[in-house]
N, C-alpha and C. Protein backbone atom coordinates (compact mmCIF):
# COMPACT_ATOMS: atom_id res chain seq x y z
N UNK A 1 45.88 168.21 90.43
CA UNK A 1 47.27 168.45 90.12
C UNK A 1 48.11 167.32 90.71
N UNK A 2 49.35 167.14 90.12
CA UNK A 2 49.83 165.77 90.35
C UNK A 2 51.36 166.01 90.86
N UNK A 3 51.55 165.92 91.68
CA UNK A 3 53.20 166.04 92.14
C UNK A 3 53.94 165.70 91.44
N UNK A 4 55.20 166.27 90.90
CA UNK A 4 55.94 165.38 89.84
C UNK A 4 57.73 165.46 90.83
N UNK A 5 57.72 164.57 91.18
CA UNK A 5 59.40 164.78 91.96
C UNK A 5 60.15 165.03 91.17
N UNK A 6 60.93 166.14 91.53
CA UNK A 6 62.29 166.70 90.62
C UNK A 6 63.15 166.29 90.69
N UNK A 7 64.17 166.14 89.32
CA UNK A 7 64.91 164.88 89.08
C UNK A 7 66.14 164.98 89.77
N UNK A 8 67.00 164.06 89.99
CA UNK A 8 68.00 164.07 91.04
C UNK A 8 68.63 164.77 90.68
N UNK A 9 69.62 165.74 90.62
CA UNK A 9 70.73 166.68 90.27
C UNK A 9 71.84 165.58 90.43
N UNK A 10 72.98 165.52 89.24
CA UNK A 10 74.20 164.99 89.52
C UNK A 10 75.52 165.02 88.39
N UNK A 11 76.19 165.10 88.61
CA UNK A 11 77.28 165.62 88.36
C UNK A 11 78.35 164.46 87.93
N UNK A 12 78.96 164.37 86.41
CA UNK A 12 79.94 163.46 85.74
C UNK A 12 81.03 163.77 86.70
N UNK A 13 82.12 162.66 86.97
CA UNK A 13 82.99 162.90 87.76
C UNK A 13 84.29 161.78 86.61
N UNK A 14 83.79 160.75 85.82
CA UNK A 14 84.65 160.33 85.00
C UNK A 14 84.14 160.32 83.55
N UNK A 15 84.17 161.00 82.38
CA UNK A 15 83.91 160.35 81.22
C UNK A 15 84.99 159.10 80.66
N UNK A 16 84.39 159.05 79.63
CA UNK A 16 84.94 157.91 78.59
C UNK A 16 86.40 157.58 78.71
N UNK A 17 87.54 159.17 78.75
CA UNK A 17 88.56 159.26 78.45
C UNK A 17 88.97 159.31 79.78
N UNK A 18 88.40 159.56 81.05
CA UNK A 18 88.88 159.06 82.46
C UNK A 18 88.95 157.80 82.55
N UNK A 19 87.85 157.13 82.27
CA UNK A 19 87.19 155.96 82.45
C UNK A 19 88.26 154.66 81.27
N UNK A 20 88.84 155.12 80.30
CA UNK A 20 90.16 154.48 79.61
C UNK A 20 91.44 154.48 80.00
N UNK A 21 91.63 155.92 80.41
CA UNK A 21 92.90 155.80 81.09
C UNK A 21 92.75 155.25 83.02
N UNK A 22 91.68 155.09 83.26
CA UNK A 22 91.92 154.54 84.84
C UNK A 22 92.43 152.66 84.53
N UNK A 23 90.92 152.34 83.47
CA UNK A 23 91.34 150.78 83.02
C UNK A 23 92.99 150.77 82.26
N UNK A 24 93.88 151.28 81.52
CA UNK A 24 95.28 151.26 80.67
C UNK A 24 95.97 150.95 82.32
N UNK A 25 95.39 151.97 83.11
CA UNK A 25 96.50 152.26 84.23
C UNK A 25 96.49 150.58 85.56
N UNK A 26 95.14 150.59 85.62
CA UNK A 26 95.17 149.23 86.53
C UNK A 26 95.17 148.32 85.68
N UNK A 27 95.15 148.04 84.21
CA UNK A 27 95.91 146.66 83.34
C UNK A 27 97.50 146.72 83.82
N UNK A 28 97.91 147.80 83.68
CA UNK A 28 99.46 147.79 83.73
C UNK A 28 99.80 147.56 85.22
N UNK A 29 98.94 148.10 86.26
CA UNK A 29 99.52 147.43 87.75
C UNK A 29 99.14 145.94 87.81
N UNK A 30 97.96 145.53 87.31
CA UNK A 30 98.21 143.98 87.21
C UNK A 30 99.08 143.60 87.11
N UNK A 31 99.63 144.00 85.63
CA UNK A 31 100.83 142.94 85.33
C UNK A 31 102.00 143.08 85.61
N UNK A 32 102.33 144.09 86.19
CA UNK A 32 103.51 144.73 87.13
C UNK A 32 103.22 144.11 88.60
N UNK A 33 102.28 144.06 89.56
CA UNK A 33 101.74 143.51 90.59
C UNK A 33 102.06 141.84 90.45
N UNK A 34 101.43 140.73 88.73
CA UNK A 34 101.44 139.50 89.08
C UNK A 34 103.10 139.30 87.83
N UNK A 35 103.96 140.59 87.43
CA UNK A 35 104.56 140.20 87.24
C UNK A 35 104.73 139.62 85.91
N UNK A 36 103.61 139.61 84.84
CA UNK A 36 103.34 139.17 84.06
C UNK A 36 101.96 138.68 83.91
N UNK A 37 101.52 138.01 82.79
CA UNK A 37 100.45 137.31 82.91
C UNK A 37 100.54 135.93 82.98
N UNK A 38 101.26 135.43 83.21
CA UNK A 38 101.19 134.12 83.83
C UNK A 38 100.17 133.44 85.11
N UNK A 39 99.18 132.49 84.74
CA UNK A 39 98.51 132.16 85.87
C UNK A 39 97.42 133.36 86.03
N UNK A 40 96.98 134.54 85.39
CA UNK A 40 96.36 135.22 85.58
C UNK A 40 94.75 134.85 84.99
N UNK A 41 93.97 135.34 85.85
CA UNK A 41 92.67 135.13 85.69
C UNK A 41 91.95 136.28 85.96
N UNK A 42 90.83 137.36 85.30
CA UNK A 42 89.94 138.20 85.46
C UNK A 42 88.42 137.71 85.85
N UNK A 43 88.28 138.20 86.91
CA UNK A 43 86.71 137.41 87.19
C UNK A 43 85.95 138.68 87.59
N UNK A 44 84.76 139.19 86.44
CA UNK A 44 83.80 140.16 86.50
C UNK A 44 82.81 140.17 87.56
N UNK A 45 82.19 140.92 88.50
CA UNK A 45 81.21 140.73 89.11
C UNK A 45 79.96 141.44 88.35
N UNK A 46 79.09 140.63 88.25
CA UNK A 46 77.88 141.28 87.25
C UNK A 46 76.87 142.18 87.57
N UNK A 47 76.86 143.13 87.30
CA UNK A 47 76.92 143.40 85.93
C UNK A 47 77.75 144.22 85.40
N UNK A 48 78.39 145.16 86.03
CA UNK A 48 79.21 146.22 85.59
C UNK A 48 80.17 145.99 85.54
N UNK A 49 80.89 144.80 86.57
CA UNK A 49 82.29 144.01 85.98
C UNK A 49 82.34 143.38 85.27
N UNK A 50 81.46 142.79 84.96
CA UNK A 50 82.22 141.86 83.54
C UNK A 50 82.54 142.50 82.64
N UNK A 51 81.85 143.70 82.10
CA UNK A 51 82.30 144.41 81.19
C UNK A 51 83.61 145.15 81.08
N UNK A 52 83.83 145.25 82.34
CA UNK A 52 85.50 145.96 82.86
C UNK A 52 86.24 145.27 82.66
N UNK A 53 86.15 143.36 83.19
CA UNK A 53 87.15 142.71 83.16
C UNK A 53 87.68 142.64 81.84
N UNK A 54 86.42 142.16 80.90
CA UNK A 54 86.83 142.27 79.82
C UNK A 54 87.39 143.60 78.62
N UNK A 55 87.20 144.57 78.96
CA UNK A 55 88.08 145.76 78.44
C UNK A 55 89.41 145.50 79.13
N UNK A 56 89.86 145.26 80.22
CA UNK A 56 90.99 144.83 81.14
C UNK A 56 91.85 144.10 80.57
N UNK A 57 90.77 142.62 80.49
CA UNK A 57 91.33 141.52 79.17
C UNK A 57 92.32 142.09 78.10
N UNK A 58 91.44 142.74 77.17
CA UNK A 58 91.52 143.47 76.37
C UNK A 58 93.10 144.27 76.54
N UNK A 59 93.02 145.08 77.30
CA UNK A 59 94.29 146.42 77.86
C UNK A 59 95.73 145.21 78.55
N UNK A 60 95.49 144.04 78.75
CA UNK A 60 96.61 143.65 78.90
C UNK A 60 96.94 142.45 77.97
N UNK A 61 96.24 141.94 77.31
CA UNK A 61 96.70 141.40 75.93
C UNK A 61 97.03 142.80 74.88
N UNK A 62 96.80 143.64 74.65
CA UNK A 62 97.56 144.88 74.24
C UNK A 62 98.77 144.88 74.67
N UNK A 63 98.84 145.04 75.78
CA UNK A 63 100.43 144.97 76.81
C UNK A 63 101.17 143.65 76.09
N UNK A 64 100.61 142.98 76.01
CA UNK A 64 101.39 141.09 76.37
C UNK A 64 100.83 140.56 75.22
N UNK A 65 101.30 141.19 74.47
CA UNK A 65 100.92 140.00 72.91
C UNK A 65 101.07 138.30 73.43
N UNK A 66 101.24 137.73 74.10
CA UNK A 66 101.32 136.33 74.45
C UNK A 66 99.80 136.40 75.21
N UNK A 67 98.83 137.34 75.25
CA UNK A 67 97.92 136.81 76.55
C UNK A 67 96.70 136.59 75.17
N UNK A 68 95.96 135.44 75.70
CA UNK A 68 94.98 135.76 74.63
C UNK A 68 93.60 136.24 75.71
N UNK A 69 92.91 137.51 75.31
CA UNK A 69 92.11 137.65 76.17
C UNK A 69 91.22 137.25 76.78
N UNK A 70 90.29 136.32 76.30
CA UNK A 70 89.29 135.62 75.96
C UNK A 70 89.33 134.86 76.75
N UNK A 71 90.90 133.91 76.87
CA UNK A 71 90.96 132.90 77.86
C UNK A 71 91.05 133.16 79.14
N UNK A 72 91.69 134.74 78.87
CA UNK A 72 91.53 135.20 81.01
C UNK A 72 90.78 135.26 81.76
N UNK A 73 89.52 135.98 81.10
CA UNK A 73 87.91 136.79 81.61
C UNK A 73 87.38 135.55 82.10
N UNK A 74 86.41 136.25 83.50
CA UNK A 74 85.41 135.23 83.38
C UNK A 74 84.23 135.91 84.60
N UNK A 75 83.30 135.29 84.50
CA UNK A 75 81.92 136.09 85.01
C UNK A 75 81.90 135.29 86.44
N UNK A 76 81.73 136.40 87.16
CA UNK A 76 81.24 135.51 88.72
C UNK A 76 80.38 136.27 89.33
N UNK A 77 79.29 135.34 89.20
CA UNK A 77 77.77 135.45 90.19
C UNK A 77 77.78 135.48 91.63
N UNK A 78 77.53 136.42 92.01
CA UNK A 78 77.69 136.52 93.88
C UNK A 78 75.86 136.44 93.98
N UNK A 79 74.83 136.63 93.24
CA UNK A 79 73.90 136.80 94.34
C UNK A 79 73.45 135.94 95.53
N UNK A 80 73.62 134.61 95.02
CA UNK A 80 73.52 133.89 96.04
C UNK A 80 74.09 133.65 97.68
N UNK A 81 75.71 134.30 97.52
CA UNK A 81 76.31 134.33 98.46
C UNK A 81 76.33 135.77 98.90
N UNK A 82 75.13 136.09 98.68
CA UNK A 82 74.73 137.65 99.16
C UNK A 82 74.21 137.47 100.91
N UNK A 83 74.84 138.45 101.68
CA UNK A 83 74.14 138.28 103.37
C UNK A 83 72.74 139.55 103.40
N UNK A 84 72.55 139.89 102.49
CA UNK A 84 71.61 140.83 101.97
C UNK A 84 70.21 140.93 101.22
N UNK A 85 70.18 139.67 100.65
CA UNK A 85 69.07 139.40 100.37
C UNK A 85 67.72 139.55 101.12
N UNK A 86 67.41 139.57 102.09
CA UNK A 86 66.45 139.97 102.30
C UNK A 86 66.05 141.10 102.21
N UNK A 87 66.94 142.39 102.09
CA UNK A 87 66.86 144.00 102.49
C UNK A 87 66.71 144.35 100.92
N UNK A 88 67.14 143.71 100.02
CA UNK A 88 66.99 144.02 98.77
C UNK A 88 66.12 143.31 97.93
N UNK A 89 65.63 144.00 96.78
CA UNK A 89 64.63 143.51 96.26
C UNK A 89 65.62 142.15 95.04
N UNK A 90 64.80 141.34 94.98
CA UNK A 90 65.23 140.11 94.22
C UNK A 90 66.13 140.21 92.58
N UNK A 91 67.18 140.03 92.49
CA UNK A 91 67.48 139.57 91.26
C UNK A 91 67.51 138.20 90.73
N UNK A 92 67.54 138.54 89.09
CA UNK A 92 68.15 137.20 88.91
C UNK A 92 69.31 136.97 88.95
N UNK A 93 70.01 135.61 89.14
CA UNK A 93 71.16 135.35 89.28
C UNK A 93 71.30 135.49 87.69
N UNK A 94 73.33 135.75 87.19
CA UNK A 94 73.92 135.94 86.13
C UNK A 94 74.56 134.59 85.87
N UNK A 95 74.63 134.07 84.94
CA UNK A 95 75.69 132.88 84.96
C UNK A 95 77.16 132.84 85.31
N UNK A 96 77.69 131.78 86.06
CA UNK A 96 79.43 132.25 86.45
C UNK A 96 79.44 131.23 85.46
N UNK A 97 80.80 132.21 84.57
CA UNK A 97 81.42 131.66 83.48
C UNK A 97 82.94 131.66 83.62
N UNK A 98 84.05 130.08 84.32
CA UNK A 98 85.20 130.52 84.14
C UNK A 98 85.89 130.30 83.45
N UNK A 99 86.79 130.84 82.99
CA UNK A 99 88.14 130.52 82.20
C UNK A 99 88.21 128.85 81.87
N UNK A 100 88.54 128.34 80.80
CA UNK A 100 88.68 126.85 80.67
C UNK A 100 89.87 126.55 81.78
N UNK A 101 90.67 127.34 81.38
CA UNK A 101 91.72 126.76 82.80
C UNK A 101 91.58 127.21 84.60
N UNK A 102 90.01 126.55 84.25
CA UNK A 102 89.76 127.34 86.01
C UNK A 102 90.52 128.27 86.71
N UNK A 103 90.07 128.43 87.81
CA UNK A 103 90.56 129.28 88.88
C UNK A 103 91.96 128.84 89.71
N UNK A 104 91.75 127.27 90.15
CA UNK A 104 93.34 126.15 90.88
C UNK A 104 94.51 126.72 90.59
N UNK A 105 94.86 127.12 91.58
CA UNK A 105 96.20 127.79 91.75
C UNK A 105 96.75 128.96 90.74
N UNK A 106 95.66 129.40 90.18
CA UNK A 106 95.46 130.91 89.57
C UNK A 106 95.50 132.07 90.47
N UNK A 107 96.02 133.18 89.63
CA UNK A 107 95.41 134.68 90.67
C UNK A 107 94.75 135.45 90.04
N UNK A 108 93.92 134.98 90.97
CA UNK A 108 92.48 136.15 90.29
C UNK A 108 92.42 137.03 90.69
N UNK A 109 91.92 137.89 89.98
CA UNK A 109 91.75 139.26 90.40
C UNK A 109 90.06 139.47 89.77
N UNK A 110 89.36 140.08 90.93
CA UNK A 110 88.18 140.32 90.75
C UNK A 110 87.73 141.77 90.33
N UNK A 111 86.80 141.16 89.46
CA UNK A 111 86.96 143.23 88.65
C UNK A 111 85.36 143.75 89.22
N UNK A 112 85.24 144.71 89.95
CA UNK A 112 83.73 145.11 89.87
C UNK A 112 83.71 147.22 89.84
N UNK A 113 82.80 146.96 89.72
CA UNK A 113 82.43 148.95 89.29
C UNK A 113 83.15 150.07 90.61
N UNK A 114 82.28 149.20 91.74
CA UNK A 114 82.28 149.92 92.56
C UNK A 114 82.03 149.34 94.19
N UNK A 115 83.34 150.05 94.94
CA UNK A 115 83.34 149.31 95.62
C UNK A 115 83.02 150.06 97.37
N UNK A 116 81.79 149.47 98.29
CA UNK A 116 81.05 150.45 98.93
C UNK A 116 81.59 149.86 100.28
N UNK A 117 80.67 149.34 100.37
CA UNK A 117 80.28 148.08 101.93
C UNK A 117 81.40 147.57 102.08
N UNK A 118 81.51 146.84 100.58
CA UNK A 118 82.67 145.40 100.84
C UNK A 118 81.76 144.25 100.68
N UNK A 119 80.46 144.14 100.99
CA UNK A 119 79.44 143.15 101.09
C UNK A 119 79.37 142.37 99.98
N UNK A 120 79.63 143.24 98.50
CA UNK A 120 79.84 142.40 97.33
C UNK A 120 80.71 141.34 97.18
N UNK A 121 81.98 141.96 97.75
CA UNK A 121 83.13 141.37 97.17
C UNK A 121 83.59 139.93 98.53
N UNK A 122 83.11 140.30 99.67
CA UNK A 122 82.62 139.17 100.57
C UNK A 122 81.89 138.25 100.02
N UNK A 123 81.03 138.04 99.20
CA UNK A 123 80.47 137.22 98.70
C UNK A 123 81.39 136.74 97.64
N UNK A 124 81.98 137.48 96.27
CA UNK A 124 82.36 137.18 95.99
C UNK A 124 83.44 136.31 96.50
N UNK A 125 84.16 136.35 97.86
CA UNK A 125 85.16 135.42 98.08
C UNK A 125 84.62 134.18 97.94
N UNK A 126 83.56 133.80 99.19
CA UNK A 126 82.70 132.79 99.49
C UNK A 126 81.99 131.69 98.07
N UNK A 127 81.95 132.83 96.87
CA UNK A 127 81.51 131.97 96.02
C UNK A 127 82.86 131.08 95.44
N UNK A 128 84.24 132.16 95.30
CA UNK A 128 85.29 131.05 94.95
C UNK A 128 85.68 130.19 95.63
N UNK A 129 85.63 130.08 96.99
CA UNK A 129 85.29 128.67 97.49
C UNK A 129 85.10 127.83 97.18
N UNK A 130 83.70 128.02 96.67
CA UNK A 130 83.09 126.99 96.08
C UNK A 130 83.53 126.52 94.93
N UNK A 131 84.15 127.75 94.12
CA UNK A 131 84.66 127.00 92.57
C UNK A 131 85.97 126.46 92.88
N UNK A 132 87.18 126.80 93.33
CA UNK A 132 88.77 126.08 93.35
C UNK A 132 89.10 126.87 94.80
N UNK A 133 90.79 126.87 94.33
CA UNK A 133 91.78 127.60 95.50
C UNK A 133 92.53 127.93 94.42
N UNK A 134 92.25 129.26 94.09
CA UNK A 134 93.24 130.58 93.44
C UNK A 134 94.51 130.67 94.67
N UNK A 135 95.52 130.92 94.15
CA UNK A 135 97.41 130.86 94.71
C UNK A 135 97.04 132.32 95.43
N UNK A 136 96.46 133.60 95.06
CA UNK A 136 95.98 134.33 94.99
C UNK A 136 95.07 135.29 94.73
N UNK A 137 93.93 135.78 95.46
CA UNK A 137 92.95 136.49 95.03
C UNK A 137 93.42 138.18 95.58
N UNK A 138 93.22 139.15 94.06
CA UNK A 138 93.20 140.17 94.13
C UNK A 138 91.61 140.93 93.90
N UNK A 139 91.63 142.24 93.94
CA UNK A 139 90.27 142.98 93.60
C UNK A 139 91.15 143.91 93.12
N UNK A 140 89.70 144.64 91.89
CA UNK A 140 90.52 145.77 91.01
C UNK A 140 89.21 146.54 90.78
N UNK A 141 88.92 147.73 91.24
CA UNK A 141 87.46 148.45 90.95
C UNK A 141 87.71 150.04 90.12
N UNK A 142 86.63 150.62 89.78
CA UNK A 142 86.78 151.42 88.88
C UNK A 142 86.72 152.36 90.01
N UNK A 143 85.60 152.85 91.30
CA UNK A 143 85.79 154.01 91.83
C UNK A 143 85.66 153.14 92.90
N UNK A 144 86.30 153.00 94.14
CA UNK A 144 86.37 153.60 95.45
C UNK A 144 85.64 154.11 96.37
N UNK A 145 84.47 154.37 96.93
CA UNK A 145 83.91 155.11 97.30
C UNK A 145 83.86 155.75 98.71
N UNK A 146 84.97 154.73 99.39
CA UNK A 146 84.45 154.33 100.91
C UNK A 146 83.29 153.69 101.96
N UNK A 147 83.58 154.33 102.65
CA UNK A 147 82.28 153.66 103.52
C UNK A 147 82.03 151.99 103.74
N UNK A 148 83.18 151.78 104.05
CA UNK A 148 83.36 150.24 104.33
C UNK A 148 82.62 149.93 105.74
N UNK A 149 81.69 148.55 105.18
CA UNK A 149 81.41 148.13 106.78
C UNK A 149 82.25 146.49 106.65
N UNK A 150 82.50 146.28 106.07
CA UNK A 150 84.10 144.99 106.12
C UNK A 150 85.80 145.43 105.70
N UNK A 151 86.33 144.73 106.52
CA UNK A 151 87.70 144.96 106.42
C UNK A 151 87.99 144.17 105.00
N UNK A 152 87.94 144.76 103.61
CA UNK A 152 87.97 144.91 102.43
C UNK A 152 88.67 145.92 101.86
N UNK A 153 89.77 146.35 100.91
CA UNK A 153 90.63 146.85 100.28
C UNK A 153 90.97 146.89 99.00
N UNK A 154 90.81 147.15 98.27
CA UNK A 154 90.91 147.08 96.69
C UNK A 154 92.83 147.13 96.55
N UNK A 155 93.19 146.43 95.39
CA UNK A 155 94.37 146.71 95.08
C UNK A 155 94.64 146.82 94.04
N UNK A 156 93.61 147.74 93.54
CA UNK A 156 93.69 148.33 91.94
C UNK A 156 92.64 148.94 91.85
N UNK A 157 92.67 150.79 92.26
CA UNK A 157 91.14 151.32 91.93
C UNK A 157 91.99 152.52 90.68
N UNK A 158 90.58 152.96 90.29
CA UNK A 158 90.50 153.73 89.43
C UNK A 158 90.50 154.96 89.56
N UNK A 159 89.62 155.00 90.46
CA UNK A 159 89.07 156.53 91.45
C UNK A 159 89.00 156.58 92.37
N UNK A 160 89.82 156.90 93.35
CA UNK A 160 89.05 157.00 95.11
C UNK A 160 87.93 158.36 95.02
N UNK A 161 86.84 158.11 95.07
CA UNK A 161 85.64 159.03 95.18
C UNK A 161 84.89 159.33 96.55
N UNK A 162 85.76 159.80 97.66
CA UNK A 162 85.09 160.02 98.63
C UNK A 162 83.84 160.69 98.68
N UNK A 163 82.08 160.14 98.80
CA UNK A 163 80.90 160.87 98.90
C UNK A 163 80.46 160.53 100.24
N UNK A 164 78.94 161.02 100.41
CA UNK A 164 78.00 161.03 101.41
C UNK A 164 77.47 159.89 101.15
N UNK A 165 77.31 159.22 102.49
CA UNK A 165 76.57 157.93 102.39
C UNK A 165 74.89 158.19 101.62
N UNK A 166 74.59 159.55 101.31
CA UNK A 166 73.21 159.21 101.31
C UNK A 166 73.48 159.51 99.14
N UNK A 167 74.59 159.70 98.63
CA UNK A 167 75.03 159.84 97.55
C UNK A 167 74.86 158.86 96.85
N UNK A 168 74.47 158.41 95.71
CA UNK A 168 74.46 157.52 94.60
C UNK A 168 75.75 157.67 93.86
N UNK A 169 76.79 156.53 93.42
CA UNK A 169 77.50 156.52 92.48
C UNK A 169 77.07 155.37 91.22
N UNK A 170 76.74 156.44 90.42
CA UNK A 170 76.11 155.75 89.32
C UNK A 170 77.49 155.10 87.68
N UNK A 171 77.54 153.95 87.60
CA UNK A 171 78.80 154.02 86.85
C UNK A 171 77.98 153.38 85.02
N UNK A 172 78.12 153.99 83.72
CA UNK A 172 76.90 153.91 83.15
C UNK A 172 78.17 153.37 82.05
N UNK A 173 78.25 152.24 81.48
CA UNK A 173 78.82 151.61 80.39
C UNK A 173 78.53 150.72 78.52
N UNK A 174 78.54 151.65 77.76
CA UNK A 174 78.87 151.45 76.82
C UNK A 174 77.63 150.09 76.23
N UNK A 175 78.21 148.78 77.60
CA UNK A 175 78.26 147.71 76.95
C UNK A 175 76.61 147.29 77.29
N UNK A 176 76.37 148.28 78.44
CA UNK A 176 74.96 148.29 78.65
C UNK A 176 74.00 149.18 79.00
N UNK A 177 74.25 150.68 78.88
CA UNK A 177 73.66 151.88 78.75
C UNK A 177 73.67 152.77 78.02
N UNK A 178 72.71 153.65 77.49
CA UNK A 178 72.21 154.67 76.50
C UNK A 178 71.92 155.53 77.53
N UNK A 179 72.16 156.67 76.43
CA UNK A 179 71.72 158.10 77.18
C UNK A 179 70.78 158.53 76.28
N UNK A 180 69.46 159.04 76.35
CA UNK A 180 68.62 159.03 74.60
C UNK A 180 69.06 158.67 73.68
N UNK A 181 69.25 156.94 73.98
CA UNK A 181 70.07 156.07 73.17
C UNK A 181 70.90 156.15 72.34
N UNK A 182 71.38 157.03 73.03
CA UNK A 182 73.42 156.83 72.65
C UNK A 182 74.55 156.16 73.77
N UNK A 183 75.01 155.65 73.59
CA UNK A 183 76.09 154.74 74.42
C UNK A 183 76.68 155.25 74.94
N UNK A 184 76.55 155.29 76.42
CA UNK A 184 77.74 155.98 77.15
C UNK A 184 78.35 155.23 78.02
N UNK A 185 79.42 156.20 78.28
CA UNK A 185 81.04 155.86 79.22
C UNK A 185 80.71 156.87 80.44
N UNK A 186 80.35 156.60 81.45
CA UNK A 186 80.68 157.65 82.24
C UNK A 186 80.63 157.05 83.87
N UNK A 187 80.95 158.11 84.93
CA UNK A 187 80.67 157.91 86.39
C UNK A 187 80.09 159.22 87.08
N UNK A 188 78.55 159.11 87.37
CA UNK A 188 78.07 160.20 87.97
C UNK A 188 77.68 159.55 89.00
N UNK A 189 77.41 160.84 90.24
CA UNK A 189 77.36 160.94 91.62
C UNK A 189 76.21 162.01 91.49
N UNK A 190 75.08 160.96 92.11
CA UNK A 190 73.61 161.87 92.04
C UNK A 190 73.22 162.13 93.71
N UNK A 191 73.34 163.33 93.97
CA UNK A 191 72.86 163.75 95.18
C UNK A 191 71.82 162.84 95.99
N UNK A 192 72.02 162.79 96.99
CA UNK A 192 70.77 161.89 98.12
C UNK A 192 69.43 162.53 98.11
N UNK A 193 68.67 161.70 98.39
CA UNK A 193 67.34 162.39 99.46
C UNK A 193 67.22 162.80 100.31
């Protein structure tokens, strides 16, 4: 007889239509926050941000018929400037893709799923370093979760989702997940071990 572990129990906390109106709501504090889109830049952390930034894109060229979206978005690769790599098992790096009008004296705002440690988005600083000097760097995440071990702050979440550190927040998108391959929108929180 063969042990079969029983599957995690967990519970939707945003569908599709949470998950649209959180992105409508932090497009519009962007551009209320930079004031417009002027000088604005979206930079995805991969994998689950890029897909945000660009719906984001998307939700404030809606707003700002002058923005073209396309030119805002752009992909930024942290694994390298990860302090974690050893504790985790290996990825590949994603390509950083920016905006033709770089980052130099832009304000970026960094889009990622979910925001825990802070450890991500620490890296993420460290990698724009390396690319220019943004006038300003913001962060904009979909849930919140807490449990910060860096003095890190989001200034555009979606969800504050206070869980248990031993909790999974799973955030499952459209642009790259099936559910018995159907496409979903959602944010579940799967109980610990």
């Amino acid at each position: 007889m063969t042990d079969v572990a029983a599957p995690v129990p967990s519970r939707v906390v945003l569908n599709q239509g949470d998950i649209d109106r959180a992105l409508t709501r932090i497009a519009h504090e962007i551009l209320e926050a930079n004031k417009g889109s002027r000088d604005l830049v979206l930079l995805g952390i991969p994998r689950r941000g890029y897909p945000l930034a660009v719906r984001l894109a998307n939700k404030i060229a809606a707003a700002d018929p002058s923005v073209d979206a396309a030119a805002i978005v752009g992909q930024l690769d942290v694994t390298m400037f990860r302090d974690d790599l050893s504790h985790q098992p290996a990825r590949p790096p994603y390509p950083t893709k920016l905006p033709k009008s770089g980052i130099d004296n832009k304000v970026v705002v960094l889009i990622d799923d979910v925001l825990y440690s802070g450890r991500t988005i620490r890296a993420a600083l460290d990698a724009i370093v390396d690319l220019g000097r943004p006038r300003i760097v913001r962060l904009a995440v979909l849930v919140d979760r807490g449990h910060r071990e860096l003095p890190i702050r989001a200034d555009h979440v979606g969800k504050n989702l206070p869980t248990a550190s031993s909790e999974k927040v799973r955030v499952h998108l459209e642009e790259l997940d099936t559910v018995d391959g159907a496409p979903v929108n959602e944010v579940v929180i799967e109980a610990g071990a």
